[in-house]
Protein backbone atom coordinates (compact mmCIF):
# COMPACT_ATOMS: atom_id res chain seq x y z
CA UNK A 1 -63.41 4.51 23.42
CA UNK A 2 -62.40 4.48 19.75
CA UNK A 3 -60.08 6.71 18.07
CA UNK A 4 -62.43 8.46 16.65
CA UNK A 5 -64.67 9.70 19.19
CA UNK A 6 -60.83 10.42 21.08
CA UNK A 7 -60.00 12.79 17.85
CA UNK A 8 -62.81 14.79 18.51
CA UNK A 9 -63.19 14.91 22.12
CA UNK A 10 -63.56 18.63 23.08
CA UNK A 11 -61.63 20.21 25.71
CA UNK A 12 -63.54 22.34 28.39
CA UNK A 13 -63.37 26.05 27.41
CA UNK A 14 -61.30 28.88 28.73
CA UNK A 15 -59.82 31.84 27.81
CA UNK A 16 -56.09 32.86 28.58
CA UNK A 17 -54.76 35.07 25.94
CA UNK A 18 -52.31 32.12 24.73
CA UNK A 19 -52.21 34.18 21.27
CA UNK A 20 -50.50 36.78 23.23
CA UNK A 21 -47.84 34.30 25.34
CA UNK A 22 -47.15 33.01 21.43
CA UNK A 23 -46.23 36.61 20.60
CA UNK A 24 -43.85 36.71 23.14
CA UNK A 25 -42.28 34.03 22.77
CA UNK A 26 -41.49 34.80 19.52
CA UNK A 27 -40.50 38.15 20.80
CA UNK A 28 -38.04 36.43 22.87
CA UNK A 29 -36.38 34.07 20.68
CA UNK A 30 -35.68 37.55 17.72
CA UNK A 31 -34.56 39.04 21.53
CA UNK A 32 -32.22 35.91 22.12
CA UNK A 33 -31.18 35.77 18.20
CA UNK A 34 -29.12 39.29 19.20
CA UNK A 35 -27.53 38.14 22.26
CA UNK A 36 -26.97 34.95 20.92
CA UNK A 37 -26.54 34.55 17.22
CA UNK A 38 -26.42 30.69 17.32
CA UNK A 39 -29.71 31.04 18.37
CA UNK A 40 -31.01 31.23 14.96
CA UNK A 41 -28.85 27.91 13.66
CA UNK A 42 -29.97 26.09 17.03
CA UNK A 43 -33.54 26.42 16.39
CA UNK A 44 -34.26 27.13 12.68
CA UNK A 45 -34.96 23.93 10.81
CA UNK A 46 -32.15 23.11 8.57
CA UNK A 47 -32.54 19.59 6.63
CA UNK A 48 -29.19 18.35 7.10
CA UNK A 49 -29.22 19.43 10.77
CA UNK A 50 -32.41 17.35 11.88
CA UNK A 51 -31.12 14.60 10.17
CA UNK A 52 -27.80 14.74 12.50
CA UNK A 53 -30.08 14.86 15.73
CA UNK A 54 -31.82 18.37 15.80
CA UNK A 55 -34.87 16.76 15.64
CA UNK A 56 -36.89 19.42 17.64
CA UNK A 57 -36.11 22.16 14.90
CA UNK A 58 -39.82 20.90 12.80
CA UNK A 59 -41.07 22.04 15.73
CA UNK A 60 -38.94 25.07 17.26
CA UNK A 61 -38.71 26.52 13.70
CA UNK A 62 -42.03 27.91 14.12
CA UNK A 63 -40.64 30.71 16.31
CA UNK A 64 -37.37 32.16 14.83
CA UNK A 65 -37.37 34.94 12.76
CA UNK A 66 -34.98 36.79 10.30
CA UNK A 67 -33.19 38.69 12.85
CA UNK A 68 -32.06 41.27 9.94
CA UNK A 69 -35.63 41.93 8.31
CA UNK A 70 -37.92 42.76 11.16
CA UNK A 71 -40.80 43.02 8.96
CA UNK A 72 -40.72 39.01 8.75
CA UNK A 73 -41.88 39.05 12.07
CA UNK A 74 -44.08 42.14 12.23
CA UNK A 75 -46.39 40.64 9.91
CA UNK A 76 -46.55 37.30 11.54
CA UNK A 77 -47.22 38.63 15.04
CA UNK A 78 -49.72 41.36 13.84
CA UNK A 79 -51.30 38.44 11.67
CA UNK A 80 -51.66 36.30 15.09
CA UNK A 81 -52.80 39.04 17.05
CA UNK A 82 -55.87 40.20 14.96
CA UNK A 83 -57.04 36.82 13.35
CA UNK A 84 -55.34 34.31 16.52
CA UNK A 85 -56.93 36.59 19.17
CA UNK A 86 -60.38 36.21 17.19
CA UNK A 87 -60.47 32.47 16.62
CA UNK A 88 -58.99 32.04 20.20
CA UNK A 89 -61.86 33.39 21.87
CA UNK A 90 -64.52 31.29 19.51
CA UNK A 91 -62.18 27.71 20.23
CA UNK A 92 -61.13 28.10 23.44
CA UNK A 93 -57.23 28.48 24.80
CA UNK A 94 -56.49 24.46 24.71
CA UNK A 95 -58.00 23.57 21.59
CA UNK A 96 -56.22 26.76 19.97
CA UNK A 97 -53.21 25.92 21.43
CA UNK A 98 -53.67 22.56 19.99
CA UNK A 99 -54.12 23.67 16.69
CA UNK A 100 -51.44 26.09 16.62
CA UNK A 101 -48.58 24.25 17.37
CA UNK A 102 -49.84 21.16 15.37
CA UNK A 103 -50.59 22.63 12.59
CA UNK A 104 -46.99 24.87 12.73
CA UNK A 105 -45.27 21.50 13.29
CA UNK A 106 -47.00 19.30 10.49
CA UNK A 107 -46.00 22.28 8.65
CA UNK A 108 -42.72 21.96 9.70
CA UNK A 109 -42.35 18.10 9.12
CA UNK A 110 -43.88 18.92 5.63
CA UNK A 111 -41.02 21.28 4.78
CA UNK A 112 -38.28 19.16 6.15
CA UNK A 113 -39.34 16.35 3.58
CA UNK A 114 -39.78 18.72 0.75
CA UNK A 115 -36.48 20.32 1.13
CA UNK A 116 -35.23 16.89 1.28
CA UNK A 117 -36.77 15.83 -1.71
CA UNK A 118 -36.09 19.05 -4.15
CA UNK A 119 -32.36 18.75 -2.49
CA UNK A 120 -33.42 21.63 -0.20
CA UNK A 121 -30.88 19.98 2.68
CA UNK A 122 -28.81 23.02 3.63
CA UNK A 123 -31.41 25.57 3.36
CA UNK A 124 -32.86 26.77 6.86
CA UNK A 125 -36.95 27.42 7.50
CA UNK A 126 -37.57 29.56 10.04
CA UNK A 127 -41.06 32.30 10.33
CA UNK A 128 -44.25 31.48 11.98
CA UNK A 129 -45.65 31.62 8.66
CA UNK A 130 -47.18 28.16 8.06
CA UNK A 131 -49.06 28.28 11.63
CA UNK A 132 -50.57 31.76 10.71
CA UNK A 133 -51.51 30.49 7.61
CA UNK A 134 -53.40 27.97 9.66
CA UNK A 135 -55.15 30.38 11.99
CA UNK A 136 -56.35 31.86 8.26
CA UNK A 137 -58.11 29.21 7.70
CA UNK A 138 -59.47 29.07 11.10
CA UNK A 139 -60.98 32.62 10.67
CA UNK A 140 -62.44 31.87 7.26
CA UNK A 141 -63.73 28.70 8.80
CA UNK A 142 -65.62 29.93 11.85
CA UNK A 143 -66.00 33.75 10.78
CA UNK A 144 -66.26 33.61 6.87
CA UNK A 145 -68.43 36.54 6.49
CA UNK A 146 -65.92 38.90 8.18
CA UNK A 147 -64.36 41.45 5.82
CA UNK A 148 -60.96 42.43 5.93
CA UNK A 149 -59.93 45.16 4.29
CA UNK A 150 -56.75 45.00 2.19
CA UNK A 151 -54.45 48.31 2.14
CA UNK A 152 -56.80 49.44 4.53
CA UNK A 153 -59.51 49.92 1.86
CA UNK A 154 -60.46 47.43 -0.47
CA UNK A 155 -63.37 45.14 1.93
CA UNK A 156 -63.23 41.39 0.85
CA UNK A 157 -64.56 38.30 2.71
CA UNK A 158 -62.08 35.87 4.67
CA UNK A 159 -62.75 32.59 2.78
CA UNK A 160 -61.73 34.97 -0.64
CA UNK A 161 -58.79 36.53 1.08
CA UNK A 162 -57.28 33.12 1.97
CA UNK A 163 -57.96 31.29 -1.06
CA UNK A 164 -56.23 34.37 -3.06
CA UNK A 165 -53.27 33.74 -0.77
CA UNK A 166 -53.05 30.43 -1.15
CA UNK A 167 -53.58 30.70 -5.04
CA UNK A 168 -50.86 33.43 -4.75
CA UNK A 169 -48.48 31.05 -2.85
CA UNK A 170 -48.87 28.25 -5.42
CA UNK A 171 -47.82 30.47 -8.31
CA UNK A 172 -45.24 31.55 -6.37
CA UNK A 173 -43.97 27.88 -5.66
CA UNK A 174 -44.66 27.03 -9.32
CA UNK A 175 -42.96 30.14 -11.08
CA UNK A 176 -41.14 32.41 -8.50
CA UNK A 177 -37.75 31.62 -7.17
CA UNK A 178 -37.85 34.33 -4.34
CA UNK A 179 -36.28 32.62 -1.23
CA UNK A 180 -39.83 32.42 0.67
CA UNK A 181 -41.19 29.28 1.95
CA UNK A 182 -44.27 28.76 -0.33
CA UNK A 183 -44.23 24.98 0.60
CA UNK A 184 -44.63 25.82 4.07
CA UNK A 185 -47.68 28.76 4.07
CA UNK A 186 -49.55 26.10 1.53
CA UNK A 187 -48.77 23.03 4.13
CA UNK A 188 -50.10 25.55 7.29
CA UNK A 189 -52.68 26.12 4.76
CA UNK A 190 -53.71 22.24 3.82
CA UNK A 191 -52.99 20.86 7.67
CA UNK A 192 -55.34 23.82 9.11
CA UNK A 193 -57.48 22.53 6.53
CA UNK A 194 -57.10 18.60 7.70
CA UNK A 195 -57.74 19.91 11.22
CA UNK A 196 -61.24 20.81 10.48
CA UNK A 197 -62.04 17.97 9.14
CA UNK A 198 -60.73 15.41 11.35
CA UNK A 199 -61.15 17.39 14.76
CA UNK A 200 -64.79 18.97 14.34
CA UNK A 201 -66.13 16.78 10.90
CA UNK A 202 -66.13 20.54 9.22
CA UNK A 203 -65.51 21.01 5.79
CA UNK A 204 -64.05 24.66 5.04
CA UNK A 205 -65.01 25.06 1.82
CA UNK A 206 -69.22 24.23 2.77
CA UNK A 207 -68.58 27.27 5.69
CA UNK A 208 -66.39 29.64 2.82
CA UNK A 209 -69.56 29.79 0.20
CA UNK A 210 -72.80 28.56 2.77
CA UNK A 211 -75.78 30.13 1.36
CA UNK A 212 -73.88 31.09 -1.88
């Protein structure tokens, strides 16, 4: 068997509600973040700290949140429960599973070599961010005429909503200095992207604008 026909083996399908065990885990660690404040510095990935041995923190950043700004991760779990519960029931538990967590950690290892290249070392990443920017993607991908409505009002179509997001994040990399990890939504972004295309031979962008 070659690698390639290995990349795109599918699993068989089934349907767990693993969006929902993702929400509490995260639920869990901002729980454990109060009882245990190291929590946060144990788990959040922090340059300087994976290169001293935390190595698992590309990986475990992915579910720490701001423990003072509970909106950080009200948006990310309300995020993964509309568009992760939606694309979770098209893919299948295992292959969203898959994608989740590999995208989030690509994400992750993306980060940790930015911040170590714009001298980034101390700073911590931490928010589910880059993996829901993924699962964006996914719902453009395999539901791009869905309309969302933004402020509860304004209807626009999936592929538009996450291209103006990611358009918005680049801008905001290139000329905001705001303390949010723009590298990291653009890499959950770009690997969700790279998923597609390696995993099922699908090209976002010909599913965005089909018939267009």
């Amino acid at each position: 068997m070659n690698s390639r026909s290995l990349i795109r083996r599918p699993f068989g399908y089934n349907y767990s509600n693993i969006t929902l065990w993702i929400i509490a885990v995260n639920v869990l660690v901002m729980a454990a973040e109060y009882i245990v404040p190291q929590t946060l510095a144990y788990l959040a990935m922090t340059p300087v700290l994976v290169l001293n041995g935390f190595v698992w923190q590309p990986f475990t950043y992915m579910f720490v949140h701001d423990p003072h700004n509970l909106t950080h991760i009200l948006f990310n779990m309300l995020g993964l429960l509309f568009f992760g519960t939606a694309i979770e029931r098209e893919m299948g538990s295992k292959e969203f599973l898959l994608y989740y967590l590999l995208t989030g950690t690509l994400a992750g290892v993306f980060s940790f070599a930015a911040y170590l290249f714009l001298g980034g070392a101390f700073i911590p990443l931490l928010g589910a961010s880059g993996a829901v920017y993924a699962v964006l993607v996914a719902f453009a991908t395999l539901q791009p005429e869905s309309q969302i409505l933004i402020w509860g009002i304004i209807p626009v179509r999936a592929p538009v909503l996450v291209i103006g997001y990611a358009a918005l994040d680049l801008a905001s990399q290139l000329f905001v200095h705001d303390g949010v990890a723009h590298l990291t939504h653009l890499a959950g972004f770009g690997f969700g992207w790279l998923y597609f295309l390696a995993r099922f031979g699908i090209n976002p962008w010909t599913r965005f604008f089909r018939g267009r």
